[in-house]
PDB file of N, CA and C in Angstrom:
ATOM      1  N   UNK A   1     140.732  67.598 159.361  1.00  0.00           N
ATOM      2  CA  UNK A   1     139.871  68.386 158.493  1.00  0.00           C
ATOM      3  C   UNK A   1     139.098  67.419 157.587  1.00  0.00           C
ATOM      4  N   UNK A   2     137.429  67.543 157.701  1.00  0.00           N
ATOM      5  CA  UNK A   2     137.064  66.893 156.613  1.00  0.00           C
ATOM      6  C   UNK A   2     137.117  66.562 154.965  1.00  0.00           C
ATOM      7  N   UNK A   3     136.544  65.916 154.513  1.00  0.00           N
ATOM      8  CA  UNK A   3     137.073  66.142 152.748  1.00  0.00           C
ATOM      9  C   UNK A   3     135.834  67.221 152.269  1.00  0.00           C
ATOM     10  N   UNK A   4     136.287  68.377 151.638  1.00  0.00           N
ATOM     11  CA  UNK A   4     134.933  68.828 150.896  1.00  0.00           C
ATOM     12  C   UNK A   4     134.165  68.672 149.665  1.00  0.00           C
ATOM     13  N   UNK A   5     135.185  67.945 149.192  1.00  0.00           N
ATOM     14  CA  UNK A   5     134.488  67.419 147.614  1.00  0.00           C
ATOM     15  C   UNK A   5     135.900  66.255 147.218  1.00  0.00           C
ATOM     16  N   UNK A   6     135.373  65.683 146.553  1.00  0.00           N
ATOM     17  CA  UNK A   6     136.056  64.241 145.822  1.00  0.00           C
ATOM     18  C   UNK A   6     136.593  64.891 144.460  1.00  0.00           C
ATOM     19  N   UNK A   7     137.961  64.475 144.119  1.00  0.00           N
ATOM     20  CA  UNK A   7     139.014  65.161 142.923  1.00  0.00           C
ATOM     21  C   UNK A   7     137.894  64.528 141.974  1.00  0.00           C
ATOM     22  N   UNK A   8     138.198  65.167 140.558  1.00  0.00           N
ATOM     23  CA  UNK A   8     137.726  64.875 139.621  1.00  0.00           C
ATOM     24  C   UNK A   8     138.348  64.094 138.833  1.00  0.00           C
ATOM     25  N   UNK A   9     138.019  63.290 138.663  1.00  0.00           N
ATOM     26  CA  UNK A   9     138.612  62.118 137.372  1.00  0.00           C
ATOM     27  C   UNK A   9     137.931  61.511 136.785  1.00  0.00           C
ATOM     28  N   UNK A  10     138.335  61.983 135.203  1.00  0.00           N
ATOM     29  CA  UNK A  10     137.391  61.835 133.834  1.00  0.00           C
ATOM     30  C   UNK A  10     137.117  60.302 133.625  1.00  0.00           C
ATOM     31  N   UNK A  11     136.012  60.024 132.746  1.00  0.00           N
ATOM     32  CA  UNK A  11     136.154  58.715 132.629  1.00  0.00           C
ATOM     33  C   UNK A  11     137.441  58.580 131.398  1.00  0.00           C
ATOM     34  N   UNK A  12     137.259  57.689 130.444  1.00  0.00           N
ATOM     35  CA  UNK A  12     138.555  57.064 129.535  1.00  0.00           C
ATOM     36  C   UNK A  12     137.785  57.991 128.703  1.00  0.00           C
ATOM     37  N   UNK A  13     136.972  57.643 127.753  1.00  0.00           N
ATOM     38  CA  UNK A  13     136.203  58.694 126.788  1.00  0.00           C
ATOM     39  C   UNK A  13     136.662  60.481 126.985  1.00  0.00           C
ATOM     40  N   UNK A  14     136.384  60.742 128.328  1.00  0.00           N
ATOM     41  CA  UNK A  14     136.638  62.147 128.645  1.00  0.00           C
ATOM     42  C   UNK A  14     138.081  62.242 128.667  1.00  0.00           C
ATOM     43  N   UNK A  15     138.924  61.521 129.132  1.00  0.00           N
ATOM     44  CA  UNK A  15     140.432  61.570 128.742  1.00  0.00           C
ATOM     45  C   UNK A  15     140.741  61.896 127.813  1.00  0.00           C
ATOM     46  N   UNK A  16     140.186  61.207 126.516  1.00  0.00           N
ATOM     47  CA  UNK A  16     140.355  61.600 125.348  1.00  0.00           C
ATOM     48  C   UNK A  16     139.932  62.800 124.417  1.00  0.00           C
ATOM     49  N   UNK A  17     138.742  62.689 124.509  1.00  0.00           N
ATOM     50  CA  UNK A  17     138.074  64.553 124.274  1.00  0.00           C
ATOM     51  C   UNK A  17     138.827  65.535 125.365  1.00  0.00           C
ATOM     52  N   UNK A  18     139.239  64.917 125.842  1.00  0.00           N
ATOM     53  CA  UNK A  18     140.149  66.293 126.844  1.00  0.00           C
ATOM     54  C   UNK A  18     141.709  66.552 126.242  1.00  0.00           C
ATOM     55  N   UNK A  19     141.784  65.764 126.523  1.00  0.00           N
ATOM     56  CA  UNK A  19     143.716  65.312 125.538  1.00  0.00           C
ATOM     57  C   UNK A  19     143.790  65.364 124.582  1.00  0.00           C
ATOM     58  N   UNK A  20     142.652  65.139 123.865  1.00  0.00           N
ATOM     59  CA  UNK A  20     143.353  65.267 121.903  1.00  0.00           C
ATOM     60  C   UNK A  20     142.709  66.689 121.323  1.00  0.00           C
ATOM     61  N   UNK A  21     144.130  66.926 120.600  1.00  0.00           N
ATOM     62  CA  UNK A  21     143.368  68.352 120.031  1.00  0.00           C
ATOM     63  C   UNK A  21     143.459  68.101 118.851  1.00  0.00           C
ATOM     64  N   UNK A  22     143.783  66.856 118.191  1.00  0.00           N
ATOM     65  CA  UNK A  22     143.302  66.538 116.357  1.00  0.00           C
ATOM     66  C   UNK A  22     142.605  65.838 116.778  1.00  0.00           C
ATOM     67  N   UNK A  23     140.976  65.205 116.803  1.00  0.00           N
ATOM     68  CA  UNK A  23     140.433  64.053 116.916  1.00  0.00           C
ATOM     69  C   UNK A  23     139.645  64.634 116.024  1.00  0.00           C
ATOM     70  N   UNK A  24     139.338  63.821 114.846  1.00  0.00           N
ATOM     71  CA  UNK A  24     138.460  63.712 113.641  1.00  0.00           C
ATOM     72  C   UNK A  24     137.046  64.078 114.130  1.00  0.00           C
ATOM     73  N   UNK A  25     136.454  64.615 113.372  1.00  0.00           N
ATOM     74  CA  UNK A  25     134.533  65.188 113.745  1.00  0.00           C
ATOM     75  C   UNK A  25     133.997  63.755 114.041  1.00  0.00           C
ATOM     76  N   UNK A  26     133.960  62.772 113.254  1.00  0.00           N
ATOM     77  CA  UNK A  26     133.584  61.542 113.233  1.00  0.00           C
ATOM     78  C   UNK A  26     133.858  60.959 114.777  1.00  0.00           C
ATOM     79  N   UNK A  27     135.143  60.674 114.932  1.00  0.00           N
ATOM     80  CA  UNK A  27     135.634  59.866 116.194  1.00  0.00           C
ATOM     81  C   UNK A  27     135.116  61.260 117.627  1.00  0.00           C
ATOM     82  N   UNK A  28     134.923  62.215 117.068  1.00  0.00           N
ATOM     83  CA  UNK A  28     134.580  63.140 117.820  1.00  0.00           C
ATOM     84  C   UNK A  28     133.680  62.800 118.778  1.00  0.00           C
ATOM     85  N   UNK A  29     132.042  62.542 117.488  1.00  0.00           N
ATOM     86  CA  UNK A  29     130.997  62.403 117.968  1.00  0.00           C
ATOM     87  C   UNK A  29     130.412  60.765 118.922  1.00  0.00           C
ATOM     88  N   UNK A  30     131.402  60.096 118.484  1.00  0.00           N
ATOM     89  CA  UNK A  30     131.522  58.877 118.696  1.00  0.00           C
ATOM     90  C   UNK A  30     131.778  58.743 120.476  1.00  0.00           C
ATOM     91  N   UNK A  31     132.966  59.170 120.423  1.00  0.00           N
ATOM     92  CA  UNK A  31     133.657  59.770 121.992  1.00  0.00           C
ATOM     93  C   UNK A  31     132.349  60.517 122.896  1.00  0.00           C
ATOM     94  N   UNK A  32     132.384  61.408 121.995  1.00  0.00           N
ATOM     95  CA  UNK A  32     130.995  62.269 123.146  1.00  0.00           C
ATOM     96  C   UNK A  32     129.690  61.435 123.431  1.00  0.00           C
ATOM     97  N   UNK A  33     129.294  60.318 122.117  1.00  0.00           N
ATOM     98  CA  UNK A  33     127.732  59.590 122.229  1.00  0.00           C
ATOM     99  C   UNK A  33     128.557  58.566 123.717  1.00  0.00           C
ATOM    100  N   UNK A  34     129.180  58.165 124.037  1.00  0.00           N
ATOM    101  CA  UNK A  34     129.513  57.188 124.898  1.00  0.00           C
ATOM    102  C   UNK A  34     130.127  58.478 126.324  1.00  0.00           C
ATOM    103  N   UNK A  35     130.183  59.431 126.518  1.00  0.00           N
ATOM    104  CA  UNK A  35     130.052  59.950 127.769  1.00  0.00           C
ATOM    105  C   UNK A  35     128.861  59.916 129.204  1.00  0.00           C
ATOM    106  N   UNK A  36     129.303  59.249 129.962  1.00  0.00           N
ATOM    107  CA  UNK A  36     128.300  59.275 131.104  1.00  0.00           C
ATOM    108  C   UNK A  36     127.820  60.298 131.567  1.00  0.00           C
ATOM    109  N   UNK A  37     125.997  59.886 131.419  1.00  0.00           N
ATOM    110  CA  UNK A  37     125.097  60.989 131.708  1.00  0.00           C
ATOM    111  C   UNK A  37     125.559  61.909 132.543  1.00  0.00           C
ATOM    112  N   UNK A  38     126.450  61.879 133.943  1.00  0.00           N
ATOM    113  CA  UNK A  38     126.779  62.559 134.964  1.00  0.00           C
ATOM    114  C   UNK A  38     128.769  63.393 134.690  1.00  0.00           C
ATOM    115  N   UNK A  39     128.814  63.109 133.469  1.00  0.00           N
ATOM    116  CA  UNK A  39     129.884  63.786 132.939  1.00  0.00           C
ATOM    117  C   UNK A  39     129.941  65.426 132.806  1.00  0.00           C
ATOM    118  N   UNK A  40     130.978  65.933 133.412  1.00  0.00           N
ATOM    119  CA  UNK A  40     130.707  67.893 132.904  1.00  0.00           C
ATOM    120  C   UNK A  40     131.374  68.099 131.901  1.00  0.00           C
ATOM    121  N   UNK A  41     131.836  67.484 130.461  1.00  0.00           N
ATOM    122  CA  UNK A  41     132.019  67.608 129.287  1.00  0.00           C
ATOM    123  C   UNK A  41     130.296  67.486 128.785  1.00  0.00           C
ATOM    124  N   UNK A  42     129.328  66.494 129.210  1.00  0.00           N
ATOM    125  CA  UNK A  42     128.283  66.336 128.305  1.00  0.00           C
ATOM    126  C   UNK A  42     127.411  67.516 127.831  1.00  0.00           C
ATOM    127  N   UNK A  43     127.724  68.190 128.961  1.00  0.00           N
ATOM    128  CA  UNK A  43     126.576  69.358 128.423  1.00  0.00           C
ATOM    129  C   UNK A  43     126.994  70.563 127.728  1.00  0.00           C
ATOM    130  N   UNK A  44     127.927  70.707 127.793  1.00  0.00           N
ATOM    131  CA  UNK A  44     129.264  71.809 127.168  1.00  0.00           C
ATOM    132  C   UNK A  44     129.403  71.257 125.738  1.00  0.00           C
ATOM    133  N   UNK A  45     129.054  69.786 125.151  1.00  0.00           N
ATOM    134  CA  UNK A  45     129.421  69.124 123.683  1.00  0.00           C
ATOM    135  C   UNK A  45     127.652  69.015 123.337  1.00  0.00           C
ATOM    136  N   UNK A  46     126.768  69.079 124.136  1.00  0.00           N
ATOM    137  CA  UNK A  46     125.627  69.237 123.617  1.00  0.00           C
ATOM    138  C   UNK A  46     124.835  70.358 122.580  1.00  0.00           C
TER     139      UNK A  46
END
């Protein structure tokens, strides 16, 4: 059987906005400015 799509795995940044549920507004925005353009957190924090 072929593959139909490739698993998803976040970059390190998205690990973290995914995993932390105290992360300061500050370190927040910080985390999200360094997400790769082709990330599906970026447009959901936009």
């Amino acid at each position: 059987m072929p593959l139909l799509y490739l698993p998803y795995v976040p970059s390190r940044f998205e690990a973290f906005l995914l995993e932390g549920r105290h992360i300061r507004a500050d370190v927040h925005e910080w985390l999200a400015a360094r997400l790769p353009r082709s990330s599906r957190l970026g447009s959901r924090l936009s």
